[in-house]
C-alpha atoms as a PDB file:
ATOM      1  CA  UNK A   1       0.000   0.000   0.000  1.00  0.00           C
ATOM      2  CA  UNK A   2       1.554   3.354  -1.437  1.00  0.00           C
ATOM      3  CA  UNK A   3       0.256   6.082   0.619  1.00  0.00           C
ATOM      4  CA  UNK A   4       0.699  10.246  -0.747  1.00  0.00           C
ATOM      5  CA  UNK A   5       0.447  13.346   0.990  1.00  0.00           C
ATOM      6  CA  UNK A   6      -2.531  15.347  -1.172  1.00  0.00           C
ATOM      7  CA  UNK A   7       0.186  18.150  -2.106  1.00  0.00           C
ATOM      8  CA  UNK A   8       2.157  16.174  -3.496  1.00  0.00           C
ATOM      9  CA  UNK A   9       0.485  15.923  -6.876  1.00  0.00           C
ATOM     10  CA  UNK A  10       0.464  19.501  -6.918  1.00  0.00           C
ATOM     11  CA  UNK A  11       3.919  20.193  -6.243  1.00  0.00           C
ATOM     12  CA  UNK A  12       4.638  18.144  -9.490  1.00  0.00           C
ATOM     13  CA  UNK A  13       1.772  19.528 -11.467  1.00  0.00           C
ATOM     14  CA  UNK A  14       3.085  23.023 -10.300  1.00  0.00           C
ATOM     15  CA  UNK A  15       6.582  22.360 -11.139  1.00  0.00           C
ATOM     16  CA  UNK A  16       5.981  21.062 -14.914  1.00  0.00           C
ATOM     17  CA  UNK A  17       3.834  23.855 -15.396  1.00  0.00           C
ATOM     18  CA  UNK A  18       6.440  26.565 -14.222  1.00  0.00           C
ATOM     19  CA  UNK A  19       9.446  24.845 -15.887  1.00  0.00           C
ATOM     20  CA  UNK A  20      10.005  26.775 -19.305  1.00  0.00           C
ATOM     21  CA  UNK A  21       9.151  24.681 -22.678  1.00  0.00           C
ATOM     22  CA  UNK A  22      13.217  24.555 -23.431  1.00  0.00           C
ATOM     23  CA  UNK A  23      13.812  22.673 -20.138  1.00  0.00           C
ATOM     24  CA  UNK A  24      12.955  19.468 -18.562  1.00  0.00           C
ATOM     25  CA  UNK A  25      11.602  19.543 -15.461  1.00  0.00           C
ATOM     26  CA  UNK A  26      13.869  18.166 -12.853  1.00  0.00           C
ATOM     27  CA  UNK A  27      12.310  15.085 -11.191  1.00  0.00           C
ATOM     28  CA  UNK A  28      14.565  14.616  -8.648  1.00  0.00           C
ATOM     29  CA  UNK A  29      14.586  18.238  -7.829  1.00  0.00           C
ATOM     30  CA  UNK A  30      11.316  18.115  -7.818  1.00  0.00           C
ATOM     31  CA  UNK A  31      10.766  15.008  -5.650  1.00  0.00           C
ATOM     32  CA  UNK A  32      12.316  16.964  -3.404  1.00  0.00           C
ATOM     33  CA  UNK A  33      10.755  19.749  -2.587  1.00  0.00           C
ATOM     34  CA  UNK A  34       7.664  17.367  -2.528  1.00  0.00           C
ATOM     35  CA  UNK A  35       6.126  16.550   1.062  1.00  0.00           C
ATOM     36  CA  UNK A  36       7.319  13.099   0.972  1.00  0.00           C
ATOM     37  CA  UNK A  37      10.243  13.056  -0.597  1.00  0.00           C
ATOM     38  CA  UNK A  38      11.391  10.740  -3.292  1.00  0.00           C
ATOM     39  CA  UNK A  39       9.830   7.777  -0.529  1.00  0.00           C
ATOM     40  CA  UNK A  40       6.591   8.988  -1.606  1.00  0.00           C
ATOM     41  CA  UNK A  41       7.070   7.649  -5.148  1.00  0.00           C
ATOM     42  CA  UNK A  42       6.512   4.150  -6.379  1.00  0.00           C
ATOM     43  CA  UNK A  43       4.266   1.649  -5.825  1.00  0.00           C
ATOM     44  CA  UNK A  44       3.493  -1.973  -6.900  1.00  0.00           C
ATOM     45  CA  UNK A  45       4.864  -2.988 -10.151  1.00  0.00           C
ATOM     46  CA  UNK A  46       4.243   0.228 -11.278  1.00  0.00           C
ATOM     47  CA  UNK A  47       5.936   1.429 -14.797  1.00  0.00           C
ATOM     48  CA  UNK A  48       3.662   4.118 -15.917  1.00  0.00           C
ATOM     49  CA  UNK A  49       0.493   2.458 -15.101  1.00  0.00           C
ATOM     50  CA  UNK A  50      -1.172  -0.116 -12.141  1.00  0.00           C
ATOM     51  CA  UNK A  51      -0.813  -3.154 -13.499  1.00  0.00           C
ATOM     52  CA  UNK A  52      -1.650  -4.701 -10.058  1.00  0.00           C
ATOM     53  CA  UNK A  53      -4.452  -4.618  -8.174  1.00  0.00           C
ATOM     54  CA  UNK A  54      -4.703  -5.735  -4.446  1.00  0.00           C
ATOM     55  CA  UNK A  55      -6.735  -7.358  -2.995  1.00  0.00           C
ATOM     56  CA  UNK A  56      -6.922 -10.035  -5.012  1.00  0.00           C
ATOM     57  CA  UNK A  57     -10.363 -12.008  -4.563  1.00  0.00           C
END
């Protein structure tokens, strides 16, 4: 289970946004000015998309 602070999101959204069309945003500079920190990204076999859902039943 892969908890996120609700800012989080934001701080990202806000930082691609800002970040002029000649650059790339910085995602490590970015992950950390985030509330969580770089701990607060990832997840379960996660490459771009959930590709597993728990619980299974």
């Amino acid at each position: 289970l892969v908890l996120i602070h609700c800012l989080d999101p934001v701080m990202v959204v806000q930082k691609v946004a800002y970040t002029p069309v000649t650059r790339t945003a910085n995602i490590q500079e970015t992950l950390e000015q985030s509330v969580t920190g770089p701990a607060g990204i990832g997840g379960i076999e996660t490459r771009g998309q959930f590709r597993l859902g728990l619980p299974k039943v």
